[in-house]
C-alpha atoms as a PDB file:
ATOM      1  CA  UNK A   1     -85.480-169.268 -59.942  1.00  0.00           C
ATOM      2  CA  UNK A   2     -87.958-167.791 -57.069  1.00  0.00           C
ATOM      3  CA  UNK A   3     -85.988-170.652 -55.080  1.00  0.00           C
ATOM      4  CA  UNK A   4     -82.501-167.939 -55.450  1.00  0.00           C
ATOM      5  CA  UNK A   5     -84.673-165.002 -55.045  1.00  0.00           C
ATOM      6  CA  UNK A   6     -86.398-165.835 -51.561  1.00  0.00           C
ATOM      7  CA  UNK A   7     -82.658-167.655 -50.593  1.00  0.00           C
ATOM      8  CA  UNK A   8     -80.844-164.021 -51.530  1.00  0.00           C
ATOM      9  CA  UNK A   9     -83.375-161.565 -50.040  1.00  0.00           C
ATOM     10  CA  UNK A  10     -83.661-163.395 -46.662  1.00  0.00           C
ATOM     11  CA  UNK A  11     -79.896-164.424 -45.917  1.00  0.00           C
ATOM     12  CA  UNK A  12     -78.987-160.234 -47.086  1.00  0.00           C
ATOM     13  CA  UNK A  13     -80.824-159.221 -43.916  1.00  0.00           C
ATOM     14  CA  UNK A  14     -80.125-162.426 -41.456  1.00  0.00           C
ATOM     15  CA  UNK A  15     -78.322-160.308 -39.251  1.00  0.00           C
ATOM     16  CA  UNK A  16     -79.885-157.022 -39.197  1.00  0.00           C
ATOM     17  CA  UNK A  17     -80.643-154.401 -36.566  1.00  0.00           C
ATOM     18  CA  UNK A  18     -83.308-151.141 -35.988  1.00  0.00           C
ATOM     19  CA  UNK A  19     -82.113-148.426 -34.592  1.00  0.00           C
ATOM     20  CA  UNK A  20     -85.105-147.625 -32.875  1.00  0.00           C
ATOM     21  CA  UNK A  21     -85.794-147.711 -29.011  1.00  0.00           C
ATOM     22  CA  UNK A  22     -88.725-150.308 -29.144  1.00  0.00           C
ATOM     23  CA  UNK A  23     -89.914-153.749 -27.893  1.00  0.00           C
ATOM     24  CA  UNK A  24     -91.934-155.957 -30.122  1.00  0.00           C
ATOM     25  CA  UNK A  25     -93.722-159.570 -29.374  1.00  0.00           C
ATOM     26  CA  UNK A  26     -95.101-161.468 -31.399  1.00  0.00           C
ATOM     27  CA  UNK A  27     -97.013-164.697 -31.878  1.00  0.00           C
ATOM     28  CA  UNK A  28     -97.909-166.223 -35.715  1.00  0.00           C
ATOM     29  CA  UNK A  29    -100.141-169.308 -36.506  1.00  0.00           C
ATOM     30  CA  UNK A  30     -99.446-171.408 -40.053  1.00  0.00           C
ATOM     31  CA  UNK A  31    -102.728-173.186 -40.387  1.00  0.00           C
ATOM     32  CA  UNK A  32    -102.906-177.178 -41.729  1.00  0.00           C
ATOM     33  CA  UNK A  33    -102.252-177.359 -45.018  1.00  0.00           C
ATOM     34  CA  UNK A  34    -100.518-180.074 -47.810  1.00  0.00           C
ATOM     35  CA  UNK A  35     -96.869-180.092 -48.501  1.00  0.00           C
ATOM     36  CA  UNK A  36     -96.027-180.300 -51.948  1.00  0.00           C
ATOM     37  CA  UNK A  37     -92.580-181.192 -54.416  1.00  0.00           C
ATOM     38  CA  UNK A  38     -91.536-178.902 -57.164  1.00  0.00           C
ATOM     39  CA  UNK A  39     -89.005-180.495 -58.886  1.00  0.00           C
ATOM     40  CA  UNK A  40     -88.357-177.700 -61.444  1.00  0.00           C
ATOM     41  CA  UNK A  41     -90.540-175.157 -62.691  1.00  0.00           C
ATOM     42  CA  UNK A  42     -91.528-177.803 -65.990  1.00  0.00           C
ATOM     43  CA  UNK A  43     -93.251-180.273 -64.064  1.00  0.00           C
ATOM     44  CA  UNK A  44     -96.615-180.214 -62.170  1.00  0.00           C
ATOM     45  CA  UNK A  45     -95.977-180.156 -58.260  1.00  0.00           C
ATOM     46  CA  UNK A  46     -97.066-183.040 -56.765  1.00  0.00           C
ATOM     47  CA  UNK A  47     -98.083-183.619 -52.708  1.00  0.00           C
ATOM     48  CA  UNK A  48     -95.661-185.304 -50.209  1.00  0.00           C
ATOM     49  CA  UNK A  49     -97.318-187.744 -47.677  1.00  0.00           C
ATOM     50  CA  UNK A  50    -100.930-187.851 -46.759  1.00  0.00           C
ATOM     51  CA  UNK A  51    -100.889-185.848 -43.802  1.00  0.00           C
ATOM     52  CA  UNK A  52    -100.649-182.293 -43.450  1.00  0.00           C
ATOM     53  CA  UNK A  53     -98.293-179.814 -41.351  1.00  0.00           C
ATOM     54  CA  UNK A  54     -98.949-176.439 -38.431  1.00  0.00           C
ATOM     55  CA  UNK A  55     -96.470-174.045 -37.222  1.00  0.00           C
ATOM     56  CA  UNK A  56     -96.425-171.782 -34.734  1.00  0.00           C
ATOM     57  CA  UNK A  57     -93.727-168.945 -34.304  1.00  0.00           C
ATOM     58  CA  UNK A  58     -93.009-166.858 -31.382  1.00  0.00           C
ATOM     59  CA  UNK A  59     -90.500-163.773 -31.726  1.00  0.00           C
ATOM     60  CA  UNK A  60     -89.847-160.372 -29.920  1.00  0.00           C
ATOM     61  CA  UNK A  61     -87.288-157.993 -30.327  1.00  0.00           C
ATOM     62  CA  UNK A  62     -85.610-155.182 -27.841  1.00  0.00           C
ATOM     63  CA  UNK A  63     -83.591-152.280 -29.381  1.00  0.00           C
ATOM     64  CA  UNK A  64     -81.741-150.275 -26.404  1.00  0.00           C
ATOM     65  CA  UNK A  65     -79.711-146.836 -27.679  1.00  0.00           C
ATOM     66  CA  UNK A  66     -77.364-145.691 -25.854  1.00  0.00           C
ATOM     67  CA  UNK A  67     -77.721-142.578 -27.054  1.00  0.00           C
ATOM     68  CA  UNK A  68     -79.975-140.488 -29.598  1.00  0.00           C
ATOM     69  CA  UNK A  69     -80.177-137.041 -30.826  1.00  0.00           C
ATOM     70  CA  UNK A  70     -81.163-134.896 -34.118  1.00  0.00           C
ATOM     71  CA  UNK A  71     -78.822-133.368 -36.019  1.00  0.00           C
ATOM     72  CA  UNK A  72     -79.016-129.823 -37.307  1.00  0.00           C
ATOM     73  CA  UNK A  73     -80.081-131.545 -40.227  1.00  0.00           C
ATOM     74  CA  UNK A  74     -83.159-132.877 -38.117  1.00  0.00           C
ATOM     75  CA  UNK A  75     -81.212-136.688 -39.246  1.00  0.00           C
ATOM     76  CA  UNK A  76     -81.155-138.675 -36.240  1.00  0.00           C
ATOM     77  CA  UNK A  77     -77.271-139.978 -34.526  1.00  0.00           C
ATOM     78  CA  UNK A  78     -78.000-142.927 -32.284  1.00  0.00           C
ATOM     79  CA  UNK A  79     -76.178-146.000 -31.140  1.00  0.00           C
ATOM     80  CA  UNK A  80     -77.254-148.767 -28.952  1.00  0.00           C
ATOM     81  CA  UNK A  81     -77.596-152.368 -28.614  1.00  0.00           C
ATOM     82  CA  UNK A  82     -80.647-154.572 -30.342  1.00  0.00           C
ATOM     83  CA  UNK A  83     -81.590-158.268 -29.331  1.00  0.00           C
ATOM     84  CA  UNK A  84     -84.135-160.177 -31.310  1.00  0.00           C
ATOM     85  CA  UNK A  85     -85.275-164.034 -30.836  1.00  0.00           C
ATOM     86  CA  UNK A  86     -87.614-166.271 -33.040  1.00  0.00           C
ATOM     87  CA  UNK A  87     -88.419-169.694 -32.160  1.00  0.00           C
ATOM     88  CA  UNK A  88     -90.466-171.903 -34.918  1.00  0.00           C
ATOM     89  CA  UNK A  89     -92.490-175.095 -33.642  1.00  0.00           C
ATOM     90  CA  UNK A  90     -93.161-177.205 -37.040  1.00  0.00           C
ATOM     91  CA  UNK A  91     -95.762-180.066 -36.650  1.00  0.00           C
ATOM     92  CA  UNK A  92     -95.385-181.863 -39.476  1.00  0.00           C
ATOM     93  CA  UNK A  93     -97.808-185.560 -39.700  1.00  0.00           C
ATOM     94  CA  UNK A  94     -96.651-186.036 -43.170  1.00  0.00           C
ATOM     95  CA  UNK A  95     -96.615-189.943 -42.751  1.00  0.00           C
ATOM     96  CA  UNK A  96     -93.567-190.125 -45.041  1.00  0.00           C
ATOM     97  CA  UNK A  97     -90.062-190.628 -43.617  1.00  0.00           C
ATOM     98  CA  UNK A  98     -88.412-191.992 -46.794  1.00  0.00           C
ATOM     99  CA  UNK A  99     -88.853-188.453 -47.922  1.00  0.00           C
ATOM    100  CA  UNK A 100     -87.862-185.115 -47.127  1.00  0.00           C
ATOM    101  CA  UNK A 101     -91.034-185.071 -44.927  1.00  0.00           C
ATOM    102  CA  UNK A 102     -88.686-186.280 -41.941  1.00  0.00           C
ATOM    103  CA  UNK A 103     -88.593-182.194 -41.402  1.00  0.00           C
ATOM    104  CA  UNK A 104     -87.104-180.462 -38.492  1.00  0.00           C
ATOM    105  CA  UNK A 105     -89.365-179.826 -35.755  1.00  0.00           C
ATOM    106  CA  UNK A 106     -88.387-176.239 -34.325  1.00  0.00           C
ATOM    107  CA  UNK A 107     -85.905-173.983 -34.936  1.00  0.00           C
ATOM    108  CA  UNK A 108     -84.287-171.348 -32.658  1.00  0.00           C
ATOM    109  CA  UNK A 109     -82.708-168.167 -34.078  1.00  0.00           C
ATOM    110  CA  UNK A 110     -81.140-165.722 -31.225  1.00  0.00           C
ATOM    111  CA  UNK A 111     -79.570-162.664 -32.730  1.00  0.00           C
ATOM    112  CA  UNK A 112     -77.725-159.780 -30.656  1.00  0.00           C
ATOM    113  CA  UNK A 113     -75.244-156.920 -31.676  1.00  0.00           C
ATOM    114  CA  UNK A 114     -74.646-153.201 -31.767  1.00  0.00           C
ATOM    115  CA  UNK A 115     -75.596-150.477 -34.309  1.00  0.00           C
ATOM    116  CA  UNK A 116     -73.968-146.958 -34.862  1.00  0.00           C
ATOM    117  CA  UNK A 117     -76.036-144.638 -37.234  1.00  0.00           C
ATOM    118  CA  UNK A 118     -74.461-141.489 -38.440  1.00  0.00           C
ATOM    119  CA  UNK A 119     -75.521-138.713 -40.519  1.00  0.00           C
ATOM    120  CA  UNK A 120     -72.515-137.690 -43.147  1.00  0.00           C
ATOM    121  CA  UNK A 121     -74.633-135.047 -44.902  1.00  0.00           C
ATOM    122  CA  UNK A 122     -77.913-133.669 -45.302  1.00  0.00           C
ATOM    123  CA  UNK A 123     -79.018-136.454 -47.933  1.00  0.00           C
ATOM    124  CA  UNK A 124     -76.718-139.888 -46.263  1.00  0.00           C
ATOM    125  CA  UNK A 125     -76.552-141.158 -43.228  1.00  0.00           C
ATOM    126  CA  UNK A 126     -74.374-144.509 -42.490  1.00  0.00           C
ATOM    127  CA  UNK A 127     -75.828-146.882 -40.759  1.00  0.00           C
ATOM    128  CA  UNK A 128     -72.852-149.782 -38.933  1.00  0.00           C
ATOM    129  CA  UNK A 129     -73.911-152.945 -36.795  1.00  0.00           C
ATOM    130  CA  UNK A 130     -71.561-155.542 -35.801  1.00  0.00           C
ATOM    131  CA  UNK A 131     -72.947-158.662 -33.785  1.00  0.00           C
ATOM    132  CA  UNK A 132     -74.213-162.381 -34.282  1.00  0.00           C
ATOM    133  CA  UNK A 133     -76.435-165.116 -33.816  1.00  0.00           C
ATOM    134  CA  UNK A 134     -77.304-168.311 -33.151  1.00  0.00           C
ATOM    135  CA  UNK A 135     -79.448-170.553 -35.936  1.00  0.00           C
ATOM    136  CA  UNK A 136     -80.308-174.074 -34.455  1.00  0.00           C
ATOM    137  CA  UNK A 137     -82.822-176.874 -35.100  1.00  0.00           C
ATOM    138  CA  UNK A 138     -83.119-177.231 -31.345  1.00  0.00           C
ATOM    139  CA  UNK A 139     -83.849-174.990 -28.362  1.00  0.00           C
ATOM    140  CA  UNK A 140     -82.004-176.933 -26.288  1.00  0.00           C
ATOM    141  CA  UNK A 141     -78.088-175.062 -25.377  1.00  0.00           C
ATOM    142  CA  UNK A 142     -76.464-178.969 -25.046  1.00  0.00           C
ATOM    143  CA  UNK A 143     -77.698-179.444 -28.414  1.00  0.00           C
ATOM    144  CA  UNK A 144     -76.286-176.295 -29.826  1.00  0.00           C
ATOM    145  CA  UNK A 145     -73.216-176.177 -32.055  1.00  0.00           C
ATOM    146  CA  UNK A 146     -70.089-173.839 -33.065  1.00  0.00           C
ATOM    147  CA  UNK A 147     -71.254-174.538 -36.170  1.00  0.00           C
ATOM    148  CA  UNK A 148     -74.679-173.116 -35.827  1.00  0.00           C
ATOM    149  CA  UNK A 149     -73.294-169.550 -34.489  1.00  0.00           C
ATOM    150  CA  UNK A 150     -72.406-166.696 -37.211  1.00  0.00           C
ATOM    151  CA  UNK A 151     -71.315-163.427 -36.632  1.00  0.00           C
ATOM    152  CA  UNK A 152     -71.373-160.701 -38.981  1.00  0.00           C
ATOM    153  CA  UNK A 153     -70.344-156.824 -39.472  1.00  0.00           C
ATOM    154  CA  UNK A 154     -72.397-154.675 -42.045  1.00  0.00           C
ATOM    155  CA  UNK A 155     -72.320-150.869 -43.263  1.00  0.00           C
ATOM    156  CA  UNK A 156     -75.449-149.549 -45.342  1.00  0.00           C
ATOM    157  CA  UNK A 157     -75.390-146.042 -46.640  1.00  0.00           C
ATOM    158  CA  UNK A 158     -79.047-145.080 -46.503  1.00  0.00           C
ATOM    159  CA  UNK A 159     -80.056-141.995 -49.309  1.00  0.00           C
ATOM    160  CA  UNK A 160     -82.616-139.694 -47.685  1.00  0.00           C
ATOM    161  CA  UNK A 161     -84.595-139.229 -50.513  1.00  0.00           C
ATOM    162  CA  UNK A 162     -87.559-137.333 -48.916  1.00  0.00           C
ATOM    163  CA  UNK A 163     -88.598-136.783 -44.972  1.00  0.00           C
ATOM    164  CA  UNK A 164     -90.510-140.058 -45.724  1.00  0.00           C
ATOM    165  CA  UNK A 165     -88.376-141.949 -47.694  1.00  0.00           C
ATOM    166  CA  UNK A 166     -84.899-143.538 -46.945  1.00  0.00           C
ATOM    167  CA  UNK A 167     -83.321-146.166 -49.494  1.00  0.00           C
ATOM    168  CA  UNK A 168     -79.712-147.700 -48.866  1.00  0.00           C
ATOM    169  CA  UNK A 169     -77.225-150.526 -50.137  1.00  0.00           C
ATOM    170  CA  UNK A 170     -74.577-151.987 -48.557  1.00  0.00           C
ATOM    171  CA  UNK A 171     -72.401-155.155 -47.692  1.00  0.00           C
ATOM    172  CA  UNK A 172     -73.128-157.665 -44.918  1.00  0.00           C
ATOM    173  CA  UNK A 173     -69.574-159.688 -43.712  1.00  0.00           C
ATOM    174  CA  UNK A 174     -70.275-162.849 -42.421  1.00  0.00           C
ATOM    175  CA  UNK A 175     -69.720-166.636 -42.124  1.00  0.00           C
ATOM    176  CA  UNK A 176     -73.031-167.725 -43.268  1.00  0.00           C
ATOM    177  CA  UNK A 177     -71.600-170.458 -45.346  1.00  0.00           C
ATOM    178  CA  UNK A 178     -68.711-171.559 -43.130  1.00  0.00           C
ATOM    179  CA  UNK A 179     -66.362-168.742 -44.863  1.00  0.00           C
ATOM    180  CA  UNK A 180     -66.023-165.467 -44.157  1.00  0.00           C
ATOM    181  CA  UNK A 181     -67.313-163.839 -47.134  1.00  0.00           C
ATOM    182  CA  UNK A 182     -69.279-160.588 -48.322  1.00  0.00           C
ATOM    183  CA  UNK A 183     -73.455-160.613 -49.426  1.00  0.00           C
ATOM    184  CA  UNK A 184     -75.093-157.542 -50.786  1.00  0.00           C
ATOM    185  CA  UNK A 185     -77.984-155.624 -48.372  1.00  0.00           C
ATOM    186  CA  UNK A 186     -80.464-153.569 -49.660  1.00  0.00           C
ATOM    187  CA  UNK A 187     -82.160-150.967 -46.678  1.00  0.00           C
ATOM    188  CA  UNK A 188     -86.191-149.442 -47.422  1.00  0.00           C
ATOM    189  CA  UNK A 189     -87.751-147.483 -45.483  1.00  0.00           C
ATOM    190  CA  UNK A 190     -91.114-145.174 -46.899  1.00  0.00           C
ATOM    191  CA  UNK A 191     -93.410-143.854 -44.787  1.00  0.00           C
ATOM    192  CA  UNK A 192     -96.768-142.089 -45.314  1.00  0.00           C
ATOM    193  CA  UNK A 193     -98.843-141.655 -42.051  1.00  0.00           C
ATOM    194  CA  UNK A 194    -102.003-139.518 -42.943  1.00  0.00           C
ATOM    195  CA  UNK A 195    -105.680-140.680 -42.918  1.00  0.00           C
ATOM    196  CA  UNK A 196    -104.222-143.013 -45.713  1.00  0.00           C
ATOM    197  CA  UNK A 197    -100.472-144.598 -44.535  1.00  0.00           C
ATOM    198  CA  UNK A 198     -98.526-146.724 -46.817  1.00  0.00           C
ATOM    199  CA  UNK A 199     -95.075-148.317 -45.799  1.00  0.00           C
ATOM    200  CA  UNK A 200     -92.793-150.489 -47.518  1.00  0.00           C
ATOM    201  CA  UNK A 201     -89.750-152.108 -45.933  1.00  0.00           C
ATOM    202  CA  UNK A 202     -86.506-154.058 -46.979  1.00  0.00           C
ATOM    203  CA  UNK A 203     -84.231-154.893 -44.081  1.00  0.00           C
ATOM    204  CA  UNK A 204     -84.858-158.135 -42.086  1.00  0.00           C
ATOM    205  CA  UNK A 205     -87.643-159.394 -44.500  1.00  0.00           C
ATOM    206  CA  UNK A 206     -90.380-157.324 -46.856  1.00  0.00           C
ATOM    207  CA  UNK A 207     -93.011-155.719 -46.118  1.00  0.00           C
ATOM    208  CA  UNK A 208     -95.372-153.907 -47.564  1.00  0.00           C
ATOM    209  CA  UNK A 209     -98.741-152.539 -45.946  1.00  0.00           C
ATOM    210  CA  UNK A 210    -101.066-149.625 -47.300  1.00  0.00           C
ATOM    211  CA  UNK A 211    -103.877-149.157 -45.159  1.00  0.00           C
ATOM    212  CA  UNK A 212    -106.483-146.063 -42.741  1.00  0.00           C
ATOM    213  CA  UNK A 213    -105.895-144.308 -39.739  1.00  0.00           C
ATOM    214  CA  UNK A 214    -109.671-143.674 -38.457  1.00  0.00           C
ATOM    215  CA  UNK A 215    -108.230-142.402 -35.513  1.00  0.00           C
ATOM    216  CA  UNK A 216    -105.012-141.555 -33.104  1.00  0.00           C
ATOM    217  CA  UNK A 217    -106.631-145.134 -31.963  1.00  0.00           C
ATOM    218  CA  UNK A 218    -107.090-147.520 -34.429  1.00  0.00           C
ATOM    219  CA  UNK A 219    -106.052-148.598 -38.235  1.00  0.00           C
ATOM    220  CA  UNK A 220    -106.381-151.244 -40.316  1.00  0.00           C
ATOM    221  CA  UNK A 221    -104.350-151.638 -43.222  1.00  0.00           C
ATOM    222  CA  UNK A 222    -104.019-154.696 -45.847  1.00  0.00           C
ATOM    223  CA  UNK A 223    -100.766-156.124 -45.239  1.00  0.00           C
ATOM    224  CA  UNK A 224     -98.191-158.325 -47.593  1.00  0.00           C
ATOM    225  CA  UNK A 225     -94.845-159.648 -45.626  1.00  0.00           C
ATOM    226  CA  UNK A 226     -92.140-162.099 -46.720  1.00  0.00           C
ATOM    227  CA  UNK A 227     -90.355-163.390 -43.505  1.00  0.00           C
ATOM    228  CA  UNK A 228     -88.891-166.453 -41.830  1.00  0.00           C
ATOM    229  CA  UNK A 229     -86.394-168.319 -40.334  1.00  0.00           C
ATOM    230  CA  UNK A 230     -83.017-170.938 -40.943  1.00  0.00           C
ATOM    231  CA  UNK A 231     -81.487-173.401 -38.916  1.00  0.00           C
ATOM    232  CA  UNK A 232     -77.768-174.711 -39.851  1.00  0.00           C
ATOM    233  CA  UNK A 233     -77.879-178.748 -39.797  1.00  0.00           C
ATOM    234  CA  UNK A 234     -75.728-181.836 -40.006  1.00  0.00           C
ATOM    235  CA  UNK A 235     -78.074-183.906 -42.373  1.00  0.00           C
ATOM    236  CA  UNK A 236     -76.818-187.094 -43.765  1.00  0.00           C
ATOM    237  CA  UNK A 237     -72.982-186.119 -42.610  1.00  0.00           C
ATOM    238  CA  UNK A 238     -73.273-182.842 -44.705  1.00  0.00           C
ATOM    239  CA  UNK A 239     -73.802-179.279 -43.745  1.00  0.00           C
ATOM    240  CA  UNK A 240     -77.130-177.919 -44.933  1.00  0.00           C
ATOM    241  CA  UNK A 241     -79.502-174.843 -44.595  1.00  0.00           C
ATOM    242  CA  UNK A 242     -83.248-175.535 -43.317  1.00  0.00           C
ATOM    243  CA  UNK A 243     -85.031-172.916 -44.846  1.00  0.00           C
ATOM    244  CA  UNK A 244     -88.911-172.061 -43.481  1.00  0.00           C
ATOM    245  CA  UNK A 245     -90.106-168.816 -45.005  1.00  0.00           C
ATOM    246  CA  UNK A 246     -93.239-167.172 -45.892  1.00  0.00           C
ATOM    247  CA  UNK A 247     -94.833-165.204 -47.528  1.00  0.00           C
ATOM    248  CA  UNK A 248     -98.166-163.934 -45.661  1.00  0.00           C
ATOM    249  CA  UNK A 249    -100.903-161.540 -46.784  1.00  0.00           C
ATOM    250  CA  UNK A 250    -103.652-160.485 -44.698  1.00  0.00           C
ATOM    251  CA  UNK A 251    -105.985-157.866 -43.359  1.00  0.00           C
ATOM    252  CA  UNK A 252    -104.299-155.680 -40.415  1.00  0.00           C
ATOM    253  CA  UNK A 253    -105.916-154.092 -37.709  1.00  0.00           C
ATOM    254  CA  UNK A 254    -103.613-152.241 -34.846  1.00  0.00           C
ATOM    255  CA  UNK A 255    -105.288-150.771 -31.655  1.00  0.00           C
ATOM    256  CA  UNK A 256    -103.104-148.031 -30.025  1.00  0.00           C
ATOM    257  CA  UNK A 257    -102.257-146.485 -26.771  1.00  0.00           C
ATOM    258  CA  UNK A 258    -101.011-143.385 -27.430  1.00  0.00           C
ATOM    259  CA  UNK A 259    -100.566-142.258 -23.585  1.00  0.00           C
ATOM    260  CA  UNK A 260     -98.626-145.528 -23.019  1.00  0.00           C
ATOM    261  CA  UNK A 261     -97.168-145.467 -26.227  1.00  0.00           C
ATOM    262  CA  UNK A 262     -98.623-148.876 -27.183  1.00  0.00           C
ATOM    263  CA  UNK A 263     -99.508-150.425 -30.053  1.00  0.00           C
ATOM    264  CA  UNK A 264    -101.469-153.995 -30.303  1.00  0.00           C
ATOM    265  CA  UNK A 265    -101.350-155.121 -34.106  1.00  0.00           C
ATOM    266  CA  UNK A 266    -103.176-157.987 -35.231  1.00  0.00           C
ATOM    267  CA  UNK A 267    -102.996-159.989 -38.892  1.00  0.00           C
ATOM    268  CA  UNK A 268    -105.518-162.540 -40.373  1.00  0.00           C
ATOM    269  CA  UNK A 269    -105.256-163.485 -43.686  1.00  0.00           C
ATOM    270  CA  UNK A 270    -103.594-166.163 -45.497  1.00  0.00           C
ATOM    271  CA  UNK A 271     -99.849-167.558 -45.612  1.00  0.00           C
ATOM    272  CA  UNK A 272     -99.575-167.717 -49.583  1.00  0.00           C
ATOM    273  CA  UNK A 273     -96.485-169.537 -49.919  1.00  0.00           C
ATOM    274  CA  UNK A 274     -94.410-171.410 -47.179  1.00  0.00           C
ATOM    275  CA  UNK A 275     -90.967-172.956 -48.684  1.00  0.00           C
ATOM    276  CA  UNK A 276     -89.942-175.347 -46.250  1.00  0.00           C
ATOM    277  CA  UNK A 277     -86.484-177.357 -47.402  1.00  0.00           C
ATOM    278  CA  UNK A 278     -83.131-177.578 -46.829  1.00  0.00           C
ATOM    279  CA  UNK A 279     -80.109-175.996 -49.189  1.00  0.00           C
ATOM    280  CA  UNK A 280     -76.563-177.208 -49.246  1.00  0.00           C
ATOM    281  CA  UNK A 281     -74.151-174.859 -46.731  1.00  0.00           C
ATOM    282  CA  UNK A 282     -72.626-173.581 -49.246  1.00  0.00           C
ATOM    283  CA  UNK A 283     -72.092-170.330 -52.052  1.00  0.00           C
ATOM    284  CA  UNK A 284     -72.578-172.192 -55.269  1.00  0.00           C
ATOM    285  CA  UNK A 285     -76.300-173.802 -53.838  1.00  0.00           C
ATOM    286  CA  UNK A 286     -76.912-169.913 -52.905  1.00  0.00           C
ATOM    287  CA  UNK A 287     -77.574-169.656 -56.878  1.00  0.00           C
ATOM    288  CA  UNK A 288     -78.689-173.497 -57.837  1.00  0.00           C
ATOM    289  CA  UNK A 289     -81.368-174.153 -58.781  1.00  0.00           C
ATOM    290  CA  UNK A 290     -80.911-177.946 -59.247  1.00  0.00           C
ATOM    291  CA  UNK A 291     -82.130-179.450 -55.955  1.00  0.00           C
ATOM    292  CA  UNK A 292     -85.409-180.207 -55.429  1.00  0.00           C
ATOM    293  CA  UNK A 293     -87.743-177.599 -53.753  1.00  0.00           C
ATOM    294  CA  UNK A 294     -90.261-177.983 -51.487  1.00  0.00           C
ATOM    295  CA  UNK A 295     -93.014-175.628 -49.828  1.00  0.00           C
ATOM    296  CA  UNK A 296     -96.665-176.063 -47.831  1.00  0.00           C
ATOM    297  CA  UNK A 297     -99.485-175.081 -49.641  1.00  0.00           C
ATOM    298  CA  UNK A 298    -101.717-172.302 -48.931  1.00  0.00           C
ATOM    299  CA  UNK A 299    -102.892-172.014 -45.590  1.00  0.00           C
ATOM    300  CA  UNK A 300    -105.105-169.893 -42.769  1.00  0.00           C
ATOM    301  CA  UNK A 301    -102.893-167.301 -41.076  1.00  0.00           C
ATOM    302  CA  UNK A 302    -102.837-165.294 -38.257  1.00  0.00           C
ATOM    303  CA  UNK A 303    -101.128-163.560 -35.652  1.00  0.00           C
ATOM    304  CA  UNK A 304    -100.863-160.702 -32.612  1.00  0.00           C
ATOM    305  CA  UNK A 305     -98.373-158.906 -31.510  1.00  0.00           C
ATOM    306  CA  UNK A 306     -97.618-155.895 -29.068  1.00  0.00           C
ATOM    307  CA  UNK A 307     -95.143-152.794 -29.319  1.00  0.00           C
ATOM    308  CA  UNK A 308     -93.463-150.561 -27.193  1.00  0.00           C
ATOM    309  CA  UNK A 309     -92.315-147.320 -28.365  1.00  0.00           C
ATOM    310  CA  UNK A 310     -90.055-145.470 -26.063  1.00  0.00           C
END
């Protein structure tokens, strides 16, 4: 069941965008650690190959409006352009290629598109982004297929709730599994920036981080983040999904630069739960839980990043 769960909350936002003028980089390290078979949730999980598997991912994003203003609502009206890029480097010495051990080894997921947000009243705002992406098990172009591009079109209508909460629901179009079809999104955004600042987020992964601002110069914060990537395969003659998500949980410093309007956050902690397997291409395995499931164990993470507000 937590198979559908991380499968539906992570392929809701696979396309999404932030309409916020920003640049973010970002480099994560998955320490060694066991990879382990769950055939259903009756039986013990049991380890796959004697070695043990690392990954490092690098990502950044760039969100460019085009224009931005308040309302006399004080709701922001802003459209622009947003480009984001992740590329996972799996190193995987399970010692075990008659299994699903024989993992990919990277992944490369390019997304790019335009956003419109739109106030339609004091409480709702409408937020539209049309664009697409590329999701490939190699970061090589010759090696890159039709197959492996998606685009898709979404509309959210976001409830302003309070100045520091926004929550929304809406419908992502795309061709995810080879059809043009319809998934649900879900869009949350809470805010609390005091001496004590909590946020939660729903969009393109979860997060949730509650943490102190000792000064306009540093935080640190305890942070809890389900995220990931997916690469669209040929395996065996059929179309399949390779899944790699995770779900980290750490302790979160940020330095910032208010003058320059730079921000330097930085996570170490642990990465909880890392499902790493592949899913047929298709609706009905969206919902199955019949195939077998496979994740690395718990594991050393850790990561730094930089951001640009502007």
């Amino acid at each position: 069941m937590k198979a559908v769960v991380y499968k539906l909350l992570f392929l809701a936002g696979i396309i999404t965008f932030e309409a916020k003028a920003q640049v973010n980089l970002k480099t994560e390290y998955f320490g060694k650690s066991s990879y382990i078979e769950e055939v259903n949730d009756s039986e013990v999980p049991k380890k796959v190959g004697e070695g043990k598997g690392y990954t490092m991912v690098y990502s950044g994003d760039l969100t460019i409006p085009f224009y931005q203003q308040l309302d006399t609502n004080s709701l922001p009206i802003s459209y622009g352009v947003s480009i984001s890029g992740a590329y996972a480097s799996l190193d995987h010495k399970l010692k075990d290629t008659a299994t699903p051990a024989a993992l990919e080894k990277e992944i490369l997921n390019v997304q790019a598109g335009f956003y419109y947000l739109k106030p339609l009243s004091e409480k709702w705002s409408l937020l539209a982004t049309a664009g697409g992406g590329v999701f490939s098990p190699s970061a090589k172009p010759s090696e890159i297929s039709n197959k492996q591009v998606i685009g898709s079109i979404s509309t959210t209508f976001i409830r302003h709730i309070k100045p520091n909460l926004d929550l929304g629901i809406g419908l992502s179009v795309n061709n995810i599994f080879k059809h043009v079809m319809a998934l649900p999104s879900v869009y949350l955004d809470w805010n609390i920036e005091k001496k004590i600042k909590v946020n939660a987020a729903i969009g393109e992964g979860v997060k949730l981080q509650v943490g102190y601002n000792f000064s306009d110069y540093f935080s640190t914060s305890l942070l809890a983040e389900l995220n990931g990537q997916i690469a669209f395969v040929n395996k065996n003659g059929e179309d399949k999904i390779f899944y790699h998500q995770y779900i980290i949980t750490g302790i979160h410093p940020e330095i910032n630069i208010p003058k320059l309007a730079l921000s330097i956050p930085f996570t170490l902690g642990i990465s909880a739960y890392r499902p790493v397997f592949y899913s047929d291409r298709s609706l009905k395995s969206l919902f199955s839980t019949d195939h077998d499931y496979y994740y690395f164990n718990t594991s050393l993470y850790a990561s730094i990043g930089i951001s640009y507000n502007f």
